[in-house]
Protein backbone atom coordinates (compact mmCIF):
# COMPACT_ATOMS: atom_id res chain seq x y z
CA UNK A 1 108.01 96.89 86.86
CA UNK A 2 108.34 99.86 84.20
CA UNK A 3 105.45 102.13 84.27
CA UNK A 4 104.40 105.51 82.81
CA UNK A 5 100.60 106.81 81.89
CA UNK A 6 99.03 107.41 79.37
CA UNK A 7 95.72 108.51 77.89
CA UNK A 8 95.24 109.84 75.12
CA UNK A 9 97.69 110.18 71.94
CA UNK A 10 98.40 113.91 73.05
CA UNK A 11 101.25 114.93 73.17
CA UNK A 12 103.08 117.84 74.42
CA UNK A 13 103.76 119.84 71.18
CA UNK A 14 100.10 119.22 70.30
CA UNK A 15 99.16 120.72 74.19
CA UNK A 16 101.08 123.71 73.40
CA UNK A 17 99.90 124.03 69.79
CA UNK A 18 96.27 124.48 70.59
CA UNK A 19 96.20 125.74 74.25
CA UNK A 20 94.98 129.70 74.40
CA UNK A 21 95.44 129.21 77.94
CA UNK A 22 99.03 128.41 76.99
CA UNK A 23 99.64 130.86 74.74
CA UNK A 24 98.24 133.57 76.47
CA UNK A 25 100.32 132.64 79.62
CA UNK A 26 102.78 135.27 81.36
CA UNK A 27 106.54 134.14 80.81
CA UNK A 28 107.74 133.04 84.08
CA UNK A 29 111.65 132.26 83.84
CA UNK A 30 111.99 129.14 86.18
CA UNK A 31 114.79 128.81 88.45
CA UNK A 32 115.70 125.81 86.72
CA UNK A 33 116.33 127.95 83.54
CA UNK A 34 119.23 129.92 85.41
CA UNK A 35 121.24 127.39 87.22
CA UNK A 36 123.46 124.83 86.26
CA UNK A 37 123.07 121.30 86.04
CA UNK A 38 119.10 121.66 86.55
CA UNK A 39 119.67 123.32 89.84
CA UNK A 40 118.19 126.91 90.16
CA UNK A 41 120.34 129.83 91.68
CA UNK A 42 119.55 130.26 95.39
CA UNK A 43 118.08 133.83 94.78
CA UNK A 44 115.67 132.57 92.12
CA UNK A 45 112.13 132.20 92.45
CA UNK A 46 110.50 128.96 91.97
CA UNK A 47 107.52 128.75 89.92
CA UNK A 48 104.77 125.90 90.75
CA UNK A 49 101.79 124.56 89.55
CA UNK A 50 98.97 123.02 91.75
CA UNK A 51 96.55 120.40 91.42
CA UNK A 52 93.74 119.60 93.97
CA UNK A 53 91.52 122.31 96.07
CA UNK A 54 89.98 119.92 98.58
CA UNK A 55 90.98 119.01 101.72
CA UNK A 56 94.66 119.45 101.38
CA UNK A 57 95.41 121.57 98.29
CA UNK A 58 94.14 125.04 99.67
CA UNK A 59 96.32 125.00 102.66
CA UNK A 60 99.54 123.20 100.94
CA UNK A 61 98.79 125.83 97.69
CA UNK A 62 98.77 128.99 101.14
CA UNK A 63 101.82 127.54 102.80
CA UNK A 64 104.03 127.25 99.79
CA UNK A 65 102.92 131.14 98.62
CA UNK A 66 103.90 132.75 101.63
CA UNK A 67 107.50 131.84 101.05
CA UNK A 68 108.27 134.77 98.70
CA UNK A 69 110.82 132.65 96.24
CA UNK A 70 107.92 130.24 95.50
CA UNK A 71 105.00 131.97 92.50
CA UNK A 72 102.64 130.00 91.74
CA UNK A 73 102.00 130.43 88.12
CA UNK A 74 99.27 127.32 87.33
CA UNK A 75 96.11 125.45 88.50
CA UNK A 76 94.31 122.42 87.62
CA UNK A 77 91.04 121.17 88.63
CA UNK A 78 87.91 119.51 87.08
CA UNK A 79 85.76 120.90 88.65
CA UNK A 80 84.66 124.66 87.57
CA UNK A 81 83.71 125.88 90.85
CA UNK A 82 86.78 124.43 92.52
CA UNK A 83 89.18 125.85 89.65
CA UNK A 84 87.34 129.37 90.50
CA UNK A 85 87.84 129.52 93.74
CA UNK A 86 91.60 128.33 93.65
CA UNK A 87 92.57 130.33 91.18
CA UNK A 88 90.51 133.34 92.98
CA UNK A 89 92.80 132.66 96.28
CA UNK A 90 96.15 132.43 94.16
CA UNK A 91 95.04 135.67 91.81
CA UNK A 92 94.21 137.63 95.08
CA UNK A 93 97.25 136.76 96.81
CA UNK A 94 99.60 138.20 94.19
CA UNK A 95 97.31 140.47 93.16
CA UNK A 96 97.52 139.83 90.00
CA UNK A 97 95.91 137.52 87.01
CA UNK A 98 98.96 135.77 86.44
CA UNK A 99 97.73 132.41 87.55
CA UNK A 100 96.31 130.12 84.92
CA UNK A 101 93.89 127.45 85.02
CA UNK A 102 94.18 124.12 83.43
CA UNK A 103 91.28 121.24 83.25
CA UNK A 104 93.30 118.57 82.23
CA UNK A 105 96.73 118.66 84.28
CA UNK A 106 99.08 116.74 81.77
CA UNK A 107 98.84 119.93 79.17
CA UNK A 108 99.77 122.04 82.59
CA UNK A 109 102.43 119.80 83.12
CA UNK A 110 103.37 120.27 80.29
CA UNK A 111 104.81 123.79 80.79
CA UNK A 112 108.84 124.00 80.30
CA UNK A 113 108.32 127.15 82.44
CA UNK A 114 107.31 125.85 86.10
CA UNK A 115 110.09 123.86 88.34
CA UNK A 116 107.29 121.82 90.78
CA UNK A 117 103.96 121.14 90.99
CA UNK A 118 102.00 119.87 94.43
CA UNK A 119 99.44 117.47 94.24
CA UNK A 120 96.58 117.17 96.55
CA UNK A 121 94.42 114.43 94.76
CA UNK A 122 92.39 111.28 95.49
CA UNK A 123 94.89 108.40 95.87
CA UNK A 124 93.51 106.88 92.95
CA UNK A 125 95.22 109.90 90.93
CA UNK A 126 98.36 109.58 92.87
CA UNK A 127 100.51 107.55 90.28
CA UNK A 128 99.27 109.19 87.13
CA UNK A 129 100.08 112.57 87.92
CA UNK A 130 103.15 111.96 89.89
CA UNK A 131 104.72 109.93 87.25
CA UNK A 132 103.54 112.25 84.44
CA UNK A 133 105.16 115.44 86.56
CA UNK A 134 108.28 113.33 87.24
CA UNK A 135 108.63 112.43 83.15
CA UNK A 136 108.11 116.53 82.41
CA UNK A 137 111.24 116.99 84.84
CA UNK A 138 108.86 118.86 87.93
CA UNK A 139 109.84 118.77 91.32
CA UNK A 140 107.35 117.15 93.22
CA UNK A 141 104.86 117.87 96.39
CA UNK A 142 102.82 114.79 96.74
CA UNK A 143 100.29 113.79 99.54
CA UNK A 144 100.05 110.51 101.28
CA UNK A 145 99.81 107.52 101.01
CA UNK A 146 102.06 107.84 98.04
CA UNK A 147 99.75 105.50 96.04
CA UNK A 148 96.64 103.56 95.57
CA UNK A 149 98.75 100.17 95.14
CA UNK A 150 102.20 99.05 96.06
CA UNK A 151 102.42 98.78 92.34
CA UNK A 152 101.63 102.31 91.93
CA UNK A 153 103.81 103.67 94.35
CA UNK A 154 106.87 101.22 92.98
CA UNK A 155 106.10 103.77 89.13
CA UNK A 156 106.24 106.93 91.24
CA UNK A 157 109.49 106.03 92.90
CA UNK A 158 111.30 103.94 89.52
CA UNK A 159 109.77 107.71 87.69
CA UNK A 160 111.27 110.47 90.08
CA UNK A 161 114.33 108.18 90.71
CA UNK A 162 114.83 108.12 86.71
CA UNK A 163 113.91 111.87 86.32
CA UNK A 164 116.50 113.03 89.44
CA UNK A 165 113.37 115.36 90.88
CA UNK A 166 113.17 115.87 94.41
CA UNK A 167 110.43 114.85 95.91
CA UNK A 168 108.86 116.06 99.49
CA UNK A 169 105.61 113.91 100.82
CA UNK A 170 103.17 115.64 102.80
CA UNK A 171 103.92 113.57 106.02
CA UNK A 172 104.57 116.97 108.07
CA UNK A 173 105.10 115.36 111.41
CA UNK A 174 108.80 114.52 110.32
CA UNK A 175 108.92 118.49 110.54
CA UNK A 176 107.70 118.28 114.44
CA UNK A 177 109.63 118.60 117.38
CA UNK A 178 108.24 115.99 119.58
CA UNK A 179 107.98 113.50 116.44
CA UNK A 180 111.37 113.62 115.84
CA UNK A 181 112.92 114.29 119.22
CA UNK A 182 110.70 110.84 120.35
CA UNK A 183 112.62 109.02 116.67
CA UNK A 184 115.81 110.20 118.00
CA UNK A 185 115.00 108.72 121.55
CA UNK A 186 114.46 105.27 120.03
CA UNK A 187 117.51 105.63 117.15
CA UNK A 188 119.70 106.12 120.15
CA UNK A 189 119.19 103.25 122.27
CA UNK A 190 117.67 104.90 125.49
CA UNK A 191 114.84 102.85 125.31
CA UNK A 192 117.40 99.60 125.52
CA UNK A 193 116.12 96.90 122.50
CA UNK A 194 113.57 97.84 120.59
CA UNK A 195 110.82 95.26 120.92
CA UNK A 196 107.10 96.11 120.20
CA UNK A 197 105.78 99.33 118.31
CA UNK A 198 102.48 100.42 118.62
CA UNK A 199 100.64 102.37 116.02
CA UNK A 200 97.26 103.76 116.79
CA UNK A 201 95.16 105.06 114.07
CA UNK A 202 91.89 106.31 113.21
CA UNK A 203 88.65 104.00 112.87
CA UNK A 204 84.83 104.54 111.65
CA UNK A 205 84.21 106.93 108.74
CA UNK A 206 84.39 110.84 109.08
CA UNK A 207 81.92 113.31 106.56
CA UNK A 208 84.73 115.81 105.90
CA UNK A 209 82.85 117.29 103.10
CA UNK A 210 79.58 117.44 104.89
CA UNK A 211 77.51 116.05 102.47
CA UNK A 212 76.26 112.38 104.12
CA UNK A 213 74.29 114.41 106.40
CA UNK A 214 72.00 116.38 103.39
CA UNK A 215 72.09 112.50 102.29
CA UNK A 216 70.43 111.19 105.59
CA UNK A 217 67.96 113.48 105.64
CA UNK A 218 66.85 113.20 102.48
CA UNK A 219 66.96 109.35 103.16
CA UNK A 220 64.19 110.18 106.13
CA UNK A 221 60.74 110.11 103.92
CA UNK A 222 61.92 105.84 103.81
CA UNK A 223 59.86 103.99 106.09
CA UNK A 224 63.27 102.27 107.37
CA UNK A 225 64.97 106.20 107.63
CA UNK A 226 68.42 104.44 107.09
CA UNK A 227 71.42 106.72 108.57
CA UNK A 228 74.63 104.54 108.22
CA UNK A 229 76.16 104.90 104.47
CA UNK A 230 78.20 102.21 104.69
CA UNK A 231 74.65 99.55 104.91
CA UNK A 232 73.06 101.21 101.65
CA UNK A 233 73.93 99.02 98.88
CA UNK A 234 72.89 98.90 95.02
CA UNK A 235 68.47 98.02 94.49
CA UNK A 236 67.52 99.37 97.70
CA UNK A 237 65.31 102.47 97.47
CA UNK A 238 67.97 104.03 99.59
CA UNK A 239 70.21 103.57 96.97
CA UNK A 240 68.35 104.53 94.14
CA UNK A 241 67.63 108.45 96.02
CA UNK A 242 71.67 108.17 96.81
CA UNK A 243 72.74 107.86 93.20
CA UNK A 244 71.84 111.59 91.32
CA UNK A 245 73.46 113.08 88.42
CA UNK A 246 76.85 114.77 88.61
CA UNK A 247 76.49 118.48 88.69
CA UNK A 248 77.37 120.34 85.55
CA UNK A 249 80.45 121.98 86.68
CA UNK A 250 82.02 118.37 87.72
CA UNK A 251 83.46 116.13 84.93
CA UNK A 252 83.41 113.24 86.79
CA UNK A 253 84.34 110.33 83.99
CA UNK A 254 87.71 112.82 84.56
CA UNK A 255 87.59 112.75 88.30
CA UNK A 256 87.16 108.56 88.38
CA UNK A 257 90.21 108.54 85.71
CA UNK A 258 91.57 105.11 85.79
CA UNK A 259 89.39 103.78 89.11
CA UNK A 260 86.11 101.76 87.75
CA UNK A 261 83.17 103.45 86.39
CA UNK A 262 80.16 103.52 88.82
CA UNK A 263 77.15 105.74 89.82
CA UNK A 264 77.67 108.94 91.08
CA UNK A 265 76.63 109.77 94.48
CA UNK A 266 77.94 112.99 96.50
CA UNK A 267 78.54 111.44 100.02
CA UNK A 268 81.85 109.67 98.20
CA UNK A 269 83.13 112.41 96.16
CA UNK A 270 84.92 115.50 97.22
CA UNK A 271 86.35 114.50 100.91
CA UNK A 272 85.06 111.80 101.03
CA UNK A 273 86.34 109.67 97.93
CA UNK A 274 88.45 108.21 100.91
CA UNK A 275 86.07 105.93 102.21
CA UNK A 276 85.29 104.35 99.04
CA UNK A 277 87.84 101.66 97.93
CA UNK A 278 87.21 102.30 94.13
CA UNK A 279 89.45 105.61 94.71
CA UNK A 280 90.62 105.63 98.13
CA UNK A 281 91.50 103.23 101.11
CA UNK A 282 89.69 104.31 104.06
CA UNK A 283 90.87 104.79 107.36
CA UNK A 284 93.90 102.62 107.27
CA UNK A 285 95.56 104.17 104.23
CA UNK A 286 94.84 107.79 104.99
CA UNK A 287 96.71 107.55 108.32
CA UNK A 288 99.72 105.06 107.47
CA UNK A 289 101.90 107.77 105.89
CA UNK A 290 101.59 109.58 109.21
CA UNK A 291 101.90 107.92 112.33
CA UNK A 292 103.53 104.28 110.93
CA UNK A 293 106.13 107.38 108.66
CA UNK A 294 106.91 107.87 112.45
CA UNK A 295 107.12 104.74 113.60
CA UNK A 296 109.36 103.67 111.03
CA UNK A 297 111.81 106.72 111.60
CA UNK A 298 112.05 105.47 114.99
CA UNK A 299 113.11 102.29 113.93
CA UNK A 300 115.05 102.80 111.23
CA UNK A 301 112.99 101.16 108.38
CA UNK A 302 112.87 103.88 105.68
CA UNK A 303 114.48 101.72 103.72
CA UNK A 304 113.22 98.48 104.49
CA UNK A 305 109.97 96.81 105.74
CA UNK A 306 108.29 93.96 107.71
CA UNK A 307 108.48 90.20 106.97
CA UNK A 308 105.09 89.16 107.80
CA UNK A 309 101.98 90.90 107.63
CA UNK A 310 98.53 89.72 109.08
CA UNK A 311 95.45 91.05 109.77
CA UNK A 312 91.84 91.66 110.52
CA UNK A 313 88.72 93.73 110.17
CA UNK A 314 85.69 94.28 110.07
CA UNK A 315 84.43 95.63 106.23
CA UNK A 316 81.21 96.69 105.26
CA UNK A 317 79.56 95.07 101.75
CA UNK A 318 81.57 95.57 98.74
CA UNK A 319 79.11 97.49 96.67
CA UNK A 320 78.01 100.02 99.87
CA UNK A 321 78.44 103.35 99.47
CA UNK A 322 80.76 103.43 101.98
CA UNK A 323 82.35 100.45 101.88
CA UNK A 324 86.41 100.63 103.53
CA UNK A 325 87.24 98.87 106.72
CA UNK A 326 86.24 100.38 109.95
CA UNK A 327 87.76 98.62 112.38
CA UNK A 328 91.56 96.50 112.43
CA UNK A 329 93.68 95.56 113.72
CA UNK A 330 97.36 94.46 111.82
CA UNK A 331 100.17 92.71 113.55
CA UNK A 332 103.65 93.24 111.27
CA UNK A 333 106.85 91.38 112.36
CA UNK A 334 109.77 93.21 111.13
CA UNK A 335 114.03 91.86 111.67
CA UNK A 336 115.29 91.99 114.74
CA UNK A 337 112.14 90.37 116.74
CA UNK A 338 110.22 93.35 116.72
CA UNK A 339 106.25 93.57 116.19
CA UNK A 340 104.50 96.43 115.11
CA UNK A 341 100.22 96.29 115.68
CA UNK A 342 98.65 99.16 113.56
CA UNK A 343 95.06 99.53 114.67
CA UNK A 344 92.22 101.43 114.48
CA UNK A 345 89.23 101.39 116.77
CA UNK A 346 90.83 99.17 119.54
CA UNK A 347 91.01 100.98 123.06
CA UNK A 348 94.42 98.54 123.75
CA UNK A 349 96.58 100.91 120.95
CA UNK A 350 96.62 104.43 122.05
CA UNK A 351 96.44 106.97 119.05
CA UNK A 352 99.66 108.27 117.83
CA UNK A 353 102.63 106.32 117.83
CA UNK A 354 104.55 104.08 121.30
CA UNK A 355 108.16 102.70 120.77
CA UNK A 356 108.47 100.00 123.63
CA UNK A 357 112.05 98.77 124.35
CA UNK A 358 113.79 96.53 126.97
CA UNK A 359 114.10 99.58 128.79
CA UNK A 360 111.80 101.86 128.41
CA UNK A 361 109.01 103.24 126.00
CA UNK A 362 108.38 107.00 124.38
CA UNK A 363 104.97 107.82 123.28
CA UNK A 364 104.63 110.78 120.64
CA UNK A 365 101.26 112.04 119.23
CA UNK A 366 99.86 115.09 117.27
CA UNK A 367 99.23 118.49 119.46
CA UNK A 368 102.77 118.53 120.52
CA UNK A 369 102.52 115.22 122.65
CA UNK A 370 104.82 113.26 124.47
CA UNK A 371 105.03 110.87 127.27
CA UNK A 372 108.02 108.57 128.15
CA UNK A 373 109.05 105.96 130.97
CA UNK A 374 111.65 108.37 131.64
CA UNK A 375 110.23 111.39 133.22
CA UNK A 376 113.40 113.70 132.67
CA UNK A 377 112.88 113.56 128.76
CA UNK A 378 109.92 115.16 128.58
CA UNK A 379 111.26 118.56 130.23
CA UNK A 380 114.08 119.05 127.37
CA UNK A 381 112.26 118.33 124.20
CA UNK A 382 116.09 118.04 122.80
CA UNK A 383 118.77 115.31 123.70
CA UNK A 384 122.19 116.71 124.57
CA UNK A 385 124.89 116.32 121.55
CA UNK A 386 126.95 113.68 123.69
CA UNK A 387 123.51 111.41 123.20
CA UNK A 388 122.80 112.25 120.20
CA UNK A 389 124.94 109.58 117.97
CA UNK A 390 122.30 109.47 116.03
CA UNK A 391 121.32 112.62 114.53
CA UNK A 392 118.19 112.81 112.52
CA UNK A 393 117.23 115.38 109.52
CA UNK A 394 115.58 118.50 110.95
CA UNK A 395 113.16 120.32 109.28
CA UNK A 396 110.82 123.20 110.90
CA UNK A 397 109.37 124.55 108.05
CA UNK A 398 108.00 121.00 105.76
CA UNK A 399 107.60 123.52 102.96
CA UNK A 400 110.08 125.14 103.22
CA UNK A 401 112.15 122.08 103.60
CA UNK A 402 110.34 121.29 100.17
CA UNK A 403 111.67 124.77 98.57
CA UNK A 404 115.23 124.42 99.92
CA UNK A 405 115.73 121.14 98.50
CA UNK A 406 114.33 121.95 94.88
CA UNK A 407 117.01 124.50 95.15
CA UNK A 408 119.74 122.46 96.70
CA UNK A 409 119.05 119.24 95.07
CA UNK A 410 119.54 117.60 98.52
CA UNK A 411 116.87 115.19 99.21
CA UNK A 412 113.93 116.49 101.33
CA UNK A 413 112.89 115.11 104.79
CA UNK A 414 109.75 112.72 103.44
CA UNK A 415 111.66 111.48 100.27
CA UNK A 416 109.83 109.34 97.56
CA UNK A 417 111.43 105.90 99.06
CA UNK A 418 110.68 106.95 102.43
CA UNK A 419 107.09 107.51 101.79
CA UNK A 420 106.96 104.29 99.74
CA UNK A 421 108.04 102.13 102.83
CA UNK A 422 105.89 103.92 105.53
CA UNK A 423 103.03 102.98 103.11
CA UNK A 424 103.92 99.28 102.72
CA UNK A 425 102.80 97.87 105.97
CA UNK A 426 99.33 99.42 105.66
CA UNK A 427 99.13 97.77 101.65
CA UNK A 428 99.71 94.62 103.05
CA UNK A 429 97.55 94.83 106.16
CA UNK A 430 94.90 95.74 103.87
CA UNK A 431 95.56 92.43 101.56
CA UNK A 432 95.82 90.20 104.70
CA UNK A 433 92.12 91.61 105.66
CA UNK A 434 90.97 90.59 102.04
CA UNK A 435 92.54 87.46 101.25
CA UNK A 436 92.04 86.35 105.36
CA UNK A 437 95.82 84.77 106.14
CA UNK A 438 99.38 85.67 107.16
CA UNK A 439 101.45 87.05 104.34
CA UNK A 440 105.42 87.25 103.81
CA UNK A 441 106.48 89.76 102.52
CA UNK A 442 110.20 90.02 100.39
CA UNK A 443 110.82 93.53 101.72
CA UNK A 444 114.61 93.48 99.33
CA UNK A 445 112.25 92.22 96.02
CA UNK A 446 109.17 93.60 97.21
CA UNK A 447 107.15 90.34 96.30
CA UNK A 448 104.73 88.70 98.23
CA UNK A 449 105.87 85.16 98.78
CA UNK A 450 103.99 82.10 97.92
CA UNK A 451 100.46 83.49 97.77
CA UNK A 452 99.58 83.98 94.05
CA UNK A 453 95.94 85.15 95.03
CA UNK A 454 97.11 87.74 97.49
CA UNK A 455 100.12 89.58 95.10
CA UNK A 456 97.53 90.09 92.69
CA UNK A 457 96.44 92.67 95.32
CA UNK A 458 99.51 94.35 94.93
CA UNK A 459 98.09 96.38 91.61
CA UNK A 460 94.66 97.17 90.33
CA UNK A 461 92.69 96.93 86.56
CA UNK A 462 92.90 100.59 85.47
CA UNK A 463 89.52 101.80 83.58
CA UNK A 464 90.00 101.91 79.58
CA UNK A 465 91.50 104.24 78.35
CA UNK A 466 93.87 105.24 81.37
CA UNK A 467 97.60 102.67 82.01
CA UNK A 468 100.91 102.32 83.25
CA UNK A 469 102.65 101.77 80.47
CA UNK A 470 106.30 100.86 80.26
CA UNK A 471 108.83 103.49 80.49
C-alpha cells in the first residue's frame, strides 16, 4: 500500500513564508549541503531536530549531543512546559540560543537546513512523522515498535526506502555485547538445530509518569475507594472525577492526532499513553522491538517472519482507562519447525530472550546477562574467529552507530526493515488475542490469509482530518 500524511493544505513554502521562528533561525550548513551525492563529508557536523521529551526523547536528545559532529539545531513539542524544558537542556548544553522550538513538527521538518531528526513519540505518531521526515529527505532516529499497525509500519519502510534515508531504531540491545555475542552463538550452529525460542516480556501496567497514584487518591473520598485503572470505565463516579480538562499548556486534539477523540484523563497521557490502545499497545508492543529484535537476530529472521500466529490474554474492558492486555501468552511457528512463545506474566518464560537448540540453549537478558548449557561460553563473552562464520554487525556506541551511518550511507544496525519484522510477531499476537483463533500469516506478501475479519486489524480509522494518503 502507498501511504504519505497529510493534514492540513500547508505546505512547505507557506511554513517558511509565515514562520518568525523560521526566519529568525541561525543558518546551520548541513552536512548534507557539502558532500556529494547527499552524503555529508566525514568532518562535517550533522545538524538534527528532535521531537518528544518524555520518556525517551531527553536521554536519546543527551546521547546524540555529546558526540561533538551532531548540533542539534530544532525542537518540537505540544506541550509548552515540555518544549521549555527541552529546549532549556539543548540551549544550556551549547550554551547558546541557537536551538529553536517548533509546535507543529511538519513546519520543523520542513527545514532544508537539518540532515536527521529523532523521534521519541507515542506509537500512534510513529507513521506520521516518520513518513513526513522521510518525504523532507531527514535521516531518521525512530523509537520502537516502529508503528501503531503493520499497515503503518509497511508507509514508514515503502517512505525511507523511496527517500534513500538511513534509518537507526532505538532497539539498543543490538549495540550490547552479550545480546549479540548470545545471536552469534545461535547464527553459528553451537547450539545444534534451532528448535524453540523463548521470549519473555513484561506483564501488568507500570505508572511511569507517576500520575495514577495522585488519581487513586483522589479516587479515595468513593465509598468503593477503587485503586486498579484498568476496572474504571465510562458512567461510574470514578470515571467522571478521572476525566478533567487538559491543562492549558497541552494541546491535546494535537497530541491524539489521528488516534480517536476521547476524554482526557492524566493517568493515560504523558508515559503512560502506552497502556491505552487508542495510542499505544501496552505491554506487548512496548517490549517486542527489544527482546523478540533479539530473538530474531538469533535466528536469522530480519527479513522474514512466522507462519502462524496464535494467542491469548487476558484484557481489561474496552472503554477502561487502562485498557491493554496484561497478561499473554503467543505461540509463533516460524520455517524450519521452530516455535517461538512471547509471553508476559507467565513464570514458565524467563524474561529476556532463550534460544533452545538440539544441542544446547543460550539465555541473554538486559544488565549484561548471560547463561548457556555450555559453561565455557560464558567466560569469553567473544567467540574465536575460526567459529565465527557468521559474523554479525557490531555496534558499541547505538548513536553513534546512528551518526556514522548518516555519514557513510551504510545502513545502521536496527534498520527500518529490521525493526518492521521484529514488530510483526507481536501485531499479530495482538490480533489473534482480539479476533480469538490461529492466524497465517504470508510473511513474503505480508497478508493475513483467509481471515477477512482479522486483516482488518492490520490498519486502523485515522481521526478526520489526519491520513495516509498515497504517495
Amino acid at each position: 500500500m502507498k501511504n504519505t500524511v497529510r493534514r492540513t493544505k500547508f505546505t512547505r513554502r507557506q511554513f517558511l513564508a509565515t514562520s518568525s521562528l523560521a526566519l529568525a533561525a541561525p543558518v546551520f550548513i548541513p552536512a548534507s549541503a557539502l558532500g556529494r551525492g547527499g552524503a555529508g563529508a566525514p568532518s562535517n557536523r550533522i545538524t538534527l531536530g528532535v521531537v518528544g521529551w518524555g520518556m525517551q526523547g531527553p536521554g536519546n536528545t543527551r546521547a546524540l549531543m555529546n558526540h561533538s559532529d551532531c548540533q542539534v539545531v530544532a525542537a518540537c513539542n505540544i506541550h509548552k512546559q515540555h518544549l521549555k524544558a527541552c529546549l532549556g537542556t539543548i540551549n544550556g548544553h551549547y550554551k547558546n540560543q541557537d536551538c529553536k522550538g517548533y509546535h507543529d513538527y511538519r513546519e520543523m521538518m520542513a527545514r532544508t537546513d537539518i540532515d536527521a531528526v529523532m523521534l521519541a513519540v507515542p506509537d500512534t505518531w510513529h507513521a506520521l512523522m516518520a513518513v513526513e521526515a522521510a518525504n523532507n529527505k531527514k535521516d531518521i532516529y525512530g523509537e520502537k515498535p516502529l508503528a501503531r499497525t503493520i499497515a503503518e509500519q509497511q508507509a514508514i519502510v515503502k517512505a525511507v526506502q523511496r527517500n534513500q534515508r538511513i534509518w537507526q531504531t532505538g532497539s539498543w540491545q543490538r549495540s550490547e555485547r552479550n545480546f549479540h555475542y548470545g545471536s552469534e552463538i545461535v547464527r553459528n550452529g553451537l547450539i545444534g538445530k534451532l528448535k524453540r525460542v523463548e521470549v519473555g516480556l513484561p506483564s501488568g501496567h507500570h505508572d511511569f509518569a507517576g500520575t495514577s497514584k495522585g488519581l487513586i487518591e483522589k479516587l479515595a473520598q468513593l465509598p468503593d475507594k477503587p485503586r486498579d485503572l484498568s476496572k474504571i470505565v465510562p458512567g461510574t463516579p470514578a470515571w467522571d472525577l478521572a476525566v478533567t480538562p487538559p491543562p492549558a499548556d497541552l494541546d491535546y486534539d494535537m497530541w491524539l492526532g489521528p488516534s480517536q477523540m476521547e476524554p482526557h484523563i492524566e493517568a493515560r497521557v504523558f508515559m503512560n499513553w502506552r497502556w491505552n490502545y487508542n495510542v499505544g499497545g501496552g505491554q506487548l508492543l512496548d517490549w517486542i522491538g527489544h527482546h523478540c529484535d533479539i530473538a530474531h537476530w538469533g535466528m536469522d529472521c530480519d527479513n522474514s517472519g512466522p507462519t502462524e500466529v496464535e494467542g491469548v490474554g487476558e484484557f481489561p474492558a474496552k472503554n477502561a482507562i487502562w485498557n491493554t492486555c496484561s497478561k499473554y501468552r503467543v505461540t509463533a511457528k516460524y520455517p524450519g519447525d521452530v516455535e517461538m512463545v512471547l509471553a508476559g506474566g507467565h513464570g514458565d518464560i524467563r524474561g529476556g530472550t532463550k534460544w533452545i537448540g538440539t544441542d544446547g540453549w543460550v539465555w541473554v537478558n538486559r544488565g549484561n546477562a548471560f547463561e548457556s548449557s555450555n559453561p565455557d561460553w560464558a567466560e569469553s563473552r567473544r567467540l574465536p574467529d575460526d567459529a565465527r562464520k557468521v559474523k554479525l554487525y557490531e555496534s558499541s556506541d547505538h548513536y553513534r552507530n546512528f551518526l556514522d551511518c548518516v555519514k557513510s550511507r551504510k545502513p545502521t544496525i536496527t534498520p527500518v526493515e529490521t525493526a518492521h519484522s521484529s514488530a510483526i510477531p507481536g501485531h499479530l499476537g495482538l490480533i489473534a488475542m482480539m479476533v480469538g483463533r490461529k492466524l497465517k500469516w504470508d510473511a513474503k506478501k505480508e497478508i493475513i490469509v483467509g481471515d477477512t475479519d482479522a486483516s482488518k486489524l492490520l490498519t486502523r480509522e485515522f481521526r478526520k482530518p489526519w491520513k495516509l494518503a498515497g504517495v
